[in-house]
Protein backbone atom coordinates (compact mmCIF):
# COMPACT_ATOMS: atom_id res chain seq x y z
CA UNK A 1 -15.53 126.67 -41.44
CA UNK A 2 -15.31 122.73 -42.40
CA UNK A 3 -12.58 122.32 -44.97
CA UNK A 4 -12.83 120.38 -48.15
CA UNK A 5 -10.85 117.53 -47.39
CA UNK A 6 -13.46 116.67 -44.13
CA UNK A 7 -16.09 114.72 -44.28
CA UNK A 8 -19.83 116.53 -42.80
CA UNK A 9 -21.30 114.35 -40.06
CA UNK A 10 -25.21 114.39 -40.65
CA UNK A 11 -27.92 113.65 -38.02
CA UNK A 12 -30.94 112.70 -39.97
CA UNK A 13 -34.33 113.56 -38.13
CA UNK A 14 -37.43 111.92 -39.19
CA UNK A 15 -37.21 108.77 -41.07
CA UNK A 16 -40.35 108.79 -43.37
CA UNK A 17 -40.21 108.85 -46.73
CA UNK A 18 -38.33 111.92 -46.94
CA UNK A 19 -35.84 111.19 -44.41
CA UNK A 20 -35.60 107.48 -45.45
CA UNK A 21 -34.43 109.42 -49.21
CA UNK A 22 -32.34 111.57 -48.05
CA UNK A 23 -30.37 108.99 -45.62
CA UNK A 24 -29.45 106.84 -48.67
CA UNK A 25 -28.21 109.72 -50.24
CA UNK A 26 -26.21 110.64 -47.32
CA UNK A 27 -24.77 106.96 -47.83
CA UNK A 28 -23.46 107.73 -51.61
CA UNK A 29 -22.36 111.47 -51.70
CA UNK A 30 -18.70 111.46 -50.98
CA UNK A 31 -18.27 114.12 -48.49
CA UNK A 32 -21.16 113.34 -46.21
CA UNK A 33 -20.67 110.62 -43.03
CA UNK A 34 -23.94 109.61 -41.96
CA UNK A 35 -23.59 109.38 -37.97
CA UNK A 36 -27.11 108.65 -36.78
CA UNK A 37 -31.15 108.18 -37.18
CA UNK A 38 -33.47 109.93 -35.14
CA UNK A 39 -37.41 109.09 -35.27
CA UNK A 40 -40.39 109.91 -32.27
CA UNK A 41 -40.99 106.44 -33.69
CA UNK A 42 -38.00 104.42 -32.80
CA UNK A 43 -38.94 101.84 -35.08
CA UNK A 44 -38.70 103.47 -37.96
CA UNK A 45 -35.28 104.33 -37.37
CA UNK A 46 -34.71 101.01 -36.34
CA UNK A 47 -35.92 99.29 -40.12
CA UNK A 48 -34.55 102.22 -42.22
CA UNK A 49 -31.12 101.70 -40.42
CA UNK A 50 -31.42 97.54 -41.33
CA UNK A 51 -32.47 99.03 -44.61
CA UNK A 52 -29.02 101.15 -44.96
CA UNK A 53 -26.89 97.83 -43.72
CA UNK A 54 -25.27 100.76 -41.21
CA UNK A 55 -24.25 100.12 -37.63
CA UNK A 56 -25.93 103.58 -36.59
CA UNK A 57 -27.06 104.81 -33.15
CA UNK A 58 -30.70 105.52 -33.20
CA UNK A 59 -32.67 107.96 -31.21
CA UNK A 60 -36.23 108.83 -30.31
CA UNK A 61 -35.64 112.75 -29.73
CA UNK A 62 -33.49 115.46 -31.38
CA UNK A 63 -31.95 116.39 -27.93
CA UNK A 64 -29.82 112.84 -27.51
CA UNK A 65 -28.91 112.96 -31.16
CA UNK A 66 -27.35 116.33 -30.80
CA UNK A 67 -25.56 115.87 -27.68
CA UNK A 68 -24.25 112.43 -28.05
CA UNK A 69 -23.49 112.73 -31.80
CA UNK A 70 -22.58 116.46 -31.83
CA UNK A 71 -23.30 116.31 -35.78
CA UNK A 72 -21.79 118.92 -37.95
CA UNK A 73 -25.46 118.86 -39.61
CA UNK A 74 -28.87 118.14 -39.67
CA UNK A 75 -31.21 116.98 -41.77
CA UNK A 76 -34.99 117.62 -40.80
CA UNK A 77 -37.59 115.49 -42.34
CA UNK A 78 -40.64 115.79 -39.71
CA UNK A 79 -43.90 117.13 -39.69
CA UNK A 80 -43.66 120.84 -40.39
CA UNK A 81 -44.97 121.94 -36.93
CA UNK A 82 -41.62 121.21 -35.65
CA UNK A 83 -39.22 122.20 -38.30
CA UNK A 84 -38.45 125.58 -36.69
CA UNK A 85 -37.87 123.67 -33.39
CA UNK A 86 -35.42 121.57 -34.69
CA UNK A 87 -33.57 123.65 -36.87
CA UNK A 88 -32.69 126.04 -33.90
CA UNK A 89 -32.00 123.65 -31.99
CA UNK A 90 -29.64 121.87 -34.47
CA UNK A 91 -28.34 125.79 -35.61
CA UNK A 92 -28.16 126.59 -31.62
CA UNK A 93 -26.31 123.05 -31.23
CA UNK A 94 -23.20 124.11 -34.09
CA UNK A 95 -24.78 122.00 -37.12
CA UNK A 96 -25.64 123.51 -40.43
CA UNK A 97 -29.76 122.73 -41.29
CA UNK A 98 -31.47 121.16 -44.57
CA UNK A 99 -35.10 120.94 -43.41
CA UNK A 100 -38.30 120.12 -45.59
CA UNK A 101 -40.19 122.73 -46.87
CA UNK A 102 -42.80 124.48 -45.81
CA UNK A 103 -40.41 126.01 -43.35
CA UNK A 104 -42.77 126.60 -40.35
CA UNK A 105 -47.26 126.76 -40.33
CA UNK A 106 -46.65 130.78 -39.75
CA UNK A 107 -44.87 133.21 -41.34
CA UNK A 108 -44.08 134.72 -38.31
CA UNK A 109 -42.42 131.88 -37.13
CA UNK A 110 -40.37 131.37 -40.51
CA UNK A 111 -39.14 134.75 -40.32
CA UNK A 112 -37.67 134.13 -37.07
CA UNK A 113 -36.24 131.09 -38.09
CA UNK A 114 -34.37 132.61 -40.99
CA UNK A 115 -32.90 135.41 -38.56
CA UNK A 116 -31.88 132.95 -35.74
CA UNK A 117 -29.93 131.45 -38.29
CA UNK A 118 -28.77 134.79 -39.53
CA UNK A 119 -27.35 135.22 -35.83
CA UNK A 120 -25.80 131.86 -35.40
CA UNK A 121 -23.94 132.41 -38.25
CA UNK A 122 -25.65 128.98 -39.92
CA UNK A 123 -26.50 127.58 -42.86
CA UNK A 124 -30.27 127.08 -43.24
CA UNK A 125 -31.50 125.43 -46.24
CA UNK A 126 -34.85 124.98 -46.97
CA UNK A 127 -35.83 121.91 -49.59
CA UNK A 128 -37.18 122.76 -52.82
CA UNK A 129 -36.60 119.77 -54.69
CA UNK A 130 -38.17 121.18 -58.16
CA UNK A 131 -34.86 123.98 -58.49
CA UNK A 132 -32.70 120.66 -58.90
CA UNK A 133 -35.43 118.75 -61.69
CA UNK A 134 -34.17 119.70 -65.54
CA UNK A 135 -37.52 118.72 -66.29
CA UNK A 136 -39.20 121.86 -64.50
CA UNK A 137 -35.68 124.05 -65.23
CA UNK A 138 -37.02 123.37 -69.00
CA UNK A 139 -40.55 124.01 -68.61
CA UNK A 140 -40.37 127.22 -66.95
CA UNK A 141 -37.80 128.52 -68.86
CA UNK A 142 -40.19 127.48 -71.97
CA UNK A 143 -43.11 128.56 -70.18
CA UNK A 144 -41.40 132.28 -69.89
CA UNK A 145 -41.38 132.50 -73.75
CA UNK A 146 -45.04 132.30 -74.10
CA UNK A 147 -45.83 136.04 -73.67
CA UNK A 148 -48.12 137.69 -71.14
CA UNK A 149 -50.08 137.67 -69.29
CA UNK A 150 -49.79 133.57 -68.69
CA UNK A 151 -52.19 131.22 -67.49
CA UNK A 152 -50.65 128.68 -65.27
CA UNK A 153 -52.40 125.66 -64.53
CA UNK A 154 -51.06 123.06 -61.87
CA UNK A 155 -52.25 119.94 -59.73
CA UNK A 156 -51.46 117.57 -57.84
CA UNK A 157 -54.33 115.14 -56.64
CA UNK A 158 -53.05 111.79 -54.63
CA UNK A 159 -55.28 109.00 -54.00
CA UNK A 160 -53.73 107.58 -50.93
CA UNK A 161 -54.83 104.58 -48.41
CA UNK A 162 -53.54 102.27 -45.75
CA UNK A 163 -50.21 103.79 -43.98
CA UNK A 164 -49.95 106.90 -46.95
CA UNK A 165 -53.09 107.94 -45.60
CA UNK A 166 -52.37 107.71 -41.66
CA UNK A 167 -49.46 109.57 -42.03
CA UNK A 168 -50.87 112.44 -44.23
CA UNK A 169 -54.14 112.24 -41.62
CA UNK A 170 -51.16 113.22 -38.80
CA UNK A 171 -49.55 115.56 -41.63
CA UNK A 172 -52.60 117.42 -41.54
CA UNK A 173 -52.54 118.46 -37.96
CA UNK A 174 -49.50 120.68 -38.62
CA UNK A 175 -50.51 122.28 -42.32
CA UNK A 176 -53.20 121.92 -44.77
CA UNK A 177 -52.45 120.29 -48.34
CA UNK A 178 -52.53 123.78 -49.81
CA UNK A 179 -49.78 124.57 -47.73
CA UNK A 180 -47.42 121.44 -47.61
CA UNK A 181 -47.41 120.91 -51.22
CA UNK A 182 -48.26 124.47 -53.22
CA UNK A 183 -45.64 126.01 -51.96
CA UNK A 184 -43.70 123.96 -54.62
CA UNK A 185 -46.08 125.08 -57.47
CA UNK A 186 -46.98 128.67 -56.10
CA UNK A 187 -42.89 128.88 -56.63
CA UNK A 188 -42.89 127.56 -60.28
CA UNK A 189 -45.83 130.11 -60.92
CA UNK A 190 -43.74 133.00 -59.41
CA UNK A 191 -40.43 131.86 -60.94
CA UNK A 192 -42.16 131.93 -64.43
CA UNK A 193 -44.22 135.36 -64.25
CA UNK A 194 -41.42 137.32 -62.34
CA UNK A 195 -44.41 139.07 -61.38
CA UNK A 196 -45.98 140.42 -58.21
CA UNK A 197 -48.55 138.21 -56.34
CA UNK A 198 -51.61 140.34 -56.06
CA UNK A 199 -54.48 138.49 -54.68
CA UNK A 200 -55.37 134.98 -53.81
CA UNK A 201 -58.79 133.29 -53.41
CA UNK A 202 -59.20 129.64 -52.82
CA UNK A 203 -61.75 127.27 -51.57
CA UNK A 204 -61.63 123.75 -49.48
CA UNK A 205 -64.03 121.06 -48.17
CA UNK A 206 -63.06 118.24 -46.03
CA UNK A 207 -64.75 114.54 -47.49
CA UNK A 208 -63.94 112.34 -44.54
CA UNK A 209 -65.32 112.02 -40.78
CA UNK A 210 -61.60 111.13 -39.76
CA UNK A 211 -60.38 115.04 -40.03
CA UNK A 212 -61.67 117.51 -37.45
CA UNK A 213 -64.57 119.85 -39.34
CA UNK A 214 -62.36 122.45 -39.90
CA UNK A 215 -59.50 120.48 -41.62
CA UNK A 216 -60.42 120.40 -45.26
CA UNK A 217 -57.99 117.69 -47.23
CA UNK A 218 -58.93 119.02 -50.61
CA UNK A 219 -58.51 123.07 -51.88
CA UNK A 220 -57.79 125.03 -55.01
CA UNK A 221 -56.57 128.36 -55.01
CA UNK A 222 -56.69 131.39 -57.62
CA UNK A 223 -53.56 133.45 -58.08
CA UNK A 224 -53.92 136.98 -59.64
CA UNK A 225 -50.39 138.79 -60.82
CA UNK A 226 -48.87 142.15 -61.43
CA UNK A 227 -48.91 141.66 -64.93
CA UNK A 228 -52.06 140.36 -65.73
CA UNK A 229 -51.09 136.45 -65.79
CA UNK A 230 -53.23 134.05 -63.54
CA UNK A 231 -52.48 130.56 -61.46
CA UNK A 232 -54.84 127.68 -60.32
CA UNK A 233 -53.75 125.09 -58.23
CA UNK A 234 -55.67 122.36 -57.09
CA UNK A 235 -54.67 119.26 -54.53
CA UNK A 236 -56.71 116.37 -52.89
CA UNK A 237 -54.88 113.66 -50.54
CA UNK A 238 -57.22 110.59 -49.60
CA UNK A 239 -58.97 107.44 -50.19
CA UNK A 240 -61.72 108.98 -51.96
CA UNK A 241 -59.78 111.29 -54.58
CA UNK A 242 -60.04 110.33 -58.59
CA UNK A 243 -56.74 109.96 -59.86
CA UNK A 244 -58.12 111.07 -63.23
CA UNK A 245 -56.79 114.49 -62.47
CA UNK A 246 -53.76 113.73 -60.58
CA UNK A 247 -51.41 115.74 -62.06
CA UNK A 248 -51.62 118.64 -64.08
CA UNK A 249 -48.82 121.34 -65.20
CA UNK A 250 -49.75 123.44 -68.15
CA UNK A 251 -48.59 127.07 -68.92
CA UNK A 252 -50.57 129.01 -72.30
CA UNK A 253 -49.90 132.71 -72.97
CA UNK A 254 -50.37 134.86 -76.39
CA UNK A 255 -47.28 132.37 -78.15
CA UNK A 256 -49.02 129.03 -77.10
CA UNK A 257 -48.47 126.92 -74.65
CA UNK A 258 -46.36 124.04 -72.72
CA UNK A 259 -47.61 121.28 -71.10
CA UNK A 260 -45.95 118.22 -68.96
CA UNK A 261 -47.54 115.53 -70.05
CA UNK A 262 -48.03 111.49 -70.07
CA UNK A 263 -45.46 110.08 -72.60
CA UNK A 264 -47.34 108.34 -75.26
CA UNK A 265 -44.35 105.72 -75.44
CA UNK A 266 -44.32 105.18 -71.37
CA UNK A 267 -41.29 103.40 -70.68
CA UNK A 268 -41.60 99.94 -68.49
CA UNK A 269 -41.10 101.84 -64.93
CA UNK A 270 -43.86 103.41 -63.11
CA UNK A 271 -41.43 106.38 -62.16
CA UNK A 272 -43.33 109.94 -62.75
CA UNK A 273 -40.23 110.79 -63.93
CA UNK A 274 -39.63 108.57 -66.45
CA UNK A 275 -42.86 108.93 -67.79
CA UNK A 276 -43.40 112.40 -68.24
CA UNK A 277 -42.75 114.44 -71.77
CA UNK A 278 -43.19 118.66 -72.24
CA UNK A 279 -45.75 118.95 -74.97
CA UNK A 280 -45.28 122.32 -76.95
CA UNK A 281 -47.74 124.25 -78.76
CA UNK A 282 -47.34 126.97 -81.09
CA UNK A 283 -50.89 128.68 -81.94
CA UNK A 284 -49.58 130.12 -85.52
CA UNK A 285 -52.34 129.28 -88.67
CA UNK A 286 -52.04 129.45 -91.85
CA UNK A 287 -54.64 131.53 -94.26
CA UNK A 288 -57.58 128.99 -93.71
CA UNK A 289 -57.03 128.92 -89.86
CA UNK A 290 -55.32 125.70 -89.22
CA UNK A 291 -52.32 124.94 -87.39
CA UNK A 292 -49.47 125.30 -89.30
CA UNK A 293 -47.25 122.80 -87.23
CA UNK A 294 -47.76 119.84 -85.01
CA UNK A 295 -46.97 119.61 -81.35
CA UNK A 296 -43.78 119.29 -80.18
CA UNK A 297 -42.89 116.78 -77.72
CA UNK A 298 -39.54 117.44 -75.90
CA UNK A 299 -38.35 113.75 -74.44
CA UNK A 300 -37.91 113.82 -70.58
CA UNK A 301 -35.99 110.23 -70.60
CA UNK A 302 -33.02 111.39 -68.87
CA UNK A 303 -35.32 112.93 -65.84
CA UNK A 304 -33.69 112.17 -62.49
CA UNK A 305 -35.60 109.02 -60.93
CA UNK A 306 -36.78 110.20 -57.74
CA UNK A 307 -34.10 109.01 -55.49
CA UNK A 308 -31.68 110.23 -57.88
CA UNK A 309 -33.72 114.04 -57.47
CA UNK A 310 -33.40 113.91 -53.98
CA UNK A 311 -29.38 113.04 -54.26
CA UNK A 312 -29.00 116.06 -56.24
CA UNK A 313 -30.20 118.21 -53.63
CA UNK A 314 -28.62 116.71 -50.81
CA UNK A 315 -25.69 117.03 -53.25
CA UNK A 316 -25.93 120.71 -53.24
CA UNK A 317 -26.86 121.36 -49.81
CA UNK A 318 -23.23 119.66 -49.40
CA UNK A 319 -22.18 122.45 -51.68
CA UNK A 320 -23.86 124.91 -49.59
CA UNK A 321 -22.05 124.20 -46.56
CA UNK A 322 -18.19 123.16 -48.47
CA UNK A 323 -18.46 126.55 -50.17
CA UNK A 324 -20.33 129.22 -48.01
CA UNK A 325 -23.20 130.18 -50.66
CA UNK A 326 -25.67 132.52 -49.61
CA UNK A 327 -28.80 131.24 -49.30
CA UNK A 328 -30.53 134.30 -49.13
CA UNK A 329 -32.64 133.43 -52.83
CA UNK A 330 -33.72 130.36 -51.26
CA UNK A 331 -34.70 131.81 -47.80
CA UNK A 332 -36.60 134.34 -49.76
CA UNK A 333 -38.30 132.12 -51.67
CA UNK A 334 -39.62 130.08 -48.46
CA UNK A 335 -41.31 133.33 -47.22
CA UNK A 336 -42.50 134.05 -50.52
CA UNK A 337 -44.30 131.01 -51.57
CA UNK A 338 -45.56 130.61 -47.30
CA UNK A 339 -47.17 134.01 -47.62
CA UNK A 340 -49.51 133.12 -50.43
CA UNK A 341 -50.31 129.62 -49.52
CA UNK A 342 -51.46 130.68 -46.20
CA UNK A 343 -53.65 133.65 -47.85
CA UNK A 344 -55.10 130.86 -49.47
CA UNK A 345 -55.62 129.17 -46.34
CA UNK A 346 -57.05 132.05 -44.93
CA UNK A 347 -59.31 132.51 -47.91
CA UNK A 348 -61.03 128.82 -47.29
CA UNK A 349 -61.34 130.04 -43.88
CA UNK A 350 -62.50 133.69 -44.26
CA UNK A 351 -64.41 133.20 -47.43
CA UNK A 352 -62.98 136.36 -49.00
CA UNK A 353 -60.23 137.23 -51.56
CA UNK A 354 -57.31 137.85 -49.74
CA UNK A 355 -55.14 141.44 -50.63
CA UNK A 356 -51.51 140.20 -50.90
CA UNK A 357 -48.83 143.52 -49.09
């Protein structure tokens, strides 16, 4: 057990845009030492460690890291293919694990993940980001108040190009869009309802001669639950997606509805963040049918920026490991939200609903 006083030396693999975060957050948490960079693409690590003004050692494999560094954790920010990898080898090594979600392309291979770590006696924690925004704290726990059964509408479309788009080309190799990026969504639907996943149907198509034929780099699945409520979720990555859908989260049930919206008063940054409001609706009427009150918009200003999001969880993974919390929730929660984004996967594949056990 590391004691509070002493300071948790961090390996951080992968140093994308998700490493790259998380590494400068390393740099201002008291309590974290950042001890070294580790990329396949040594030059990566190379500029993000100018970028950090730090005299770290950099590496181009996970093996040299460990054994030179022998770090007391790791942070793994690489394509998800390789996550499980890692993270053993990290646990296996002595370190603690954050990784990026989705935890592993099977659930299989999850599972096994979760239980090595189980063995080893060491802390796995799988990145959720949303469980540390107050902006998604406040719209589920508005969204919960709407009745049942709920609809639950969510999206997130990204027009991408130039380097964005070469990475998320390689990205696709190891998971589909559906995969990488609902289980964030298929989490805030699950987290709201409280009920049981029942069935999932979802289609794909793939708009670009750079993917193999049976990559698709746009899907939308259909979510049925327990208690009657219902999810969409819809993503696109590429050069060809409109970005006049490119993000939607909306929740309506029999007491109205909630809605995260585009501030009408958008502030001067470009931050999602900082531009976002919840928009509530309350369908009361009076005697001739109208709306007896105006929407309510609930200010988002003091929204974490994004850096700022992922310093919060990097902050609590450091609580994590200070103060032994069981992550069991959280491991529970990767297997949950895997299992029905690959039955949607499946579904584009299979063409049939897919039966959730």
């Amino acid at each position: 057990m590391i004691n509070d006083m002493q300071n948790i030396k961090v390996l951080v693999v992968g140093c994308g845009h998700m490493g790259s975060a998380y590494a400068h957050a390393y740099k201002k948490i008291d309590g974290f030492e950042l001890i070294g960079l580790v990329s396949k693409d040594l030059k990566k690590a190379v500029r993000l460690k100018k970028d950090l003004h730090l005299p770290l050692p950099t590496f181009n494999n996970i093996e040299e890291g460990l054994s030179k560094l022998q770090p007391d954790a790791v942070s793994i920010n690489t394509y998800p293919d390789t996550h499980c990898k890692f993270a053993i080898m990290a646990m296996k090594s002595g370190a603690d694990v954050f990784t990026e979600k989705p935890l592993a392309p099977t659930l299989e291979e999850a599972q096994n993940t979760i239980k090595e770590a189980q063995k080893l006696g060491k802390k796995l924690y799988i990145g959720y980001i949303l469980h540390h925004s107050p902006a998604y704290k406040r719209f589920i726990q508005l969204g919960q108040k709407l009745g049942r059964p709920l609809v639950m509408r969510m999206c997130l479309n990204q027009q991408l190009s130039g380097k964005t788009w070469n990475t998320c080309k390689n990205f696709m190799k190891s998971v589909s869009p559906i995969v990488d990026c609902g289980v964030h969504y298929v989490d805030v639907m699950c987290t709201i309802t409280q009920a049981k996943p029942l069935r999932v149907h979802a289609i794909g198509a793939n708009l670009t001669k750079e993917l193999p034929k049976s990559t698709f780099n746009y899907g939308q699945m259909q979510i049925e639950f327990g208690d009657g409520s219902v999810g969409w979720y819809e993503v696109g990555w590429g050069p060809m997606i409109s970005r006049s859908a490119s993000s939607i989260k909306d929740i309506f049930g029999p007491k109205g509805s909630i809605s995260m919206v585009k501030s009408r008063h958008p502030s001067d940054t470009a931050d999602f963040w900082n531009n976002k409001v919840l928009l509530s609706h309350s369908p009361e009427t009076n005697q001739k049918g109208e709306f007896i009150t105006e929407d309510e918009e609930i200010d988002l200003a003091n929204e974490p920026d994004w850096n700022q999001l992922c310093e919060l969880q990097q902050r609590y993974f450091l609580k994590v490991i200070k103060e032994d919390i069981d992550l069991t929730d959280n491991h529970q929660c990767a297997l949950n939200t895997l299992k029905i984004v690959l039955a949607a996967d499946k579904s584009i594949q299979t063409k049939e609903v897919i039966t959730l056990n």
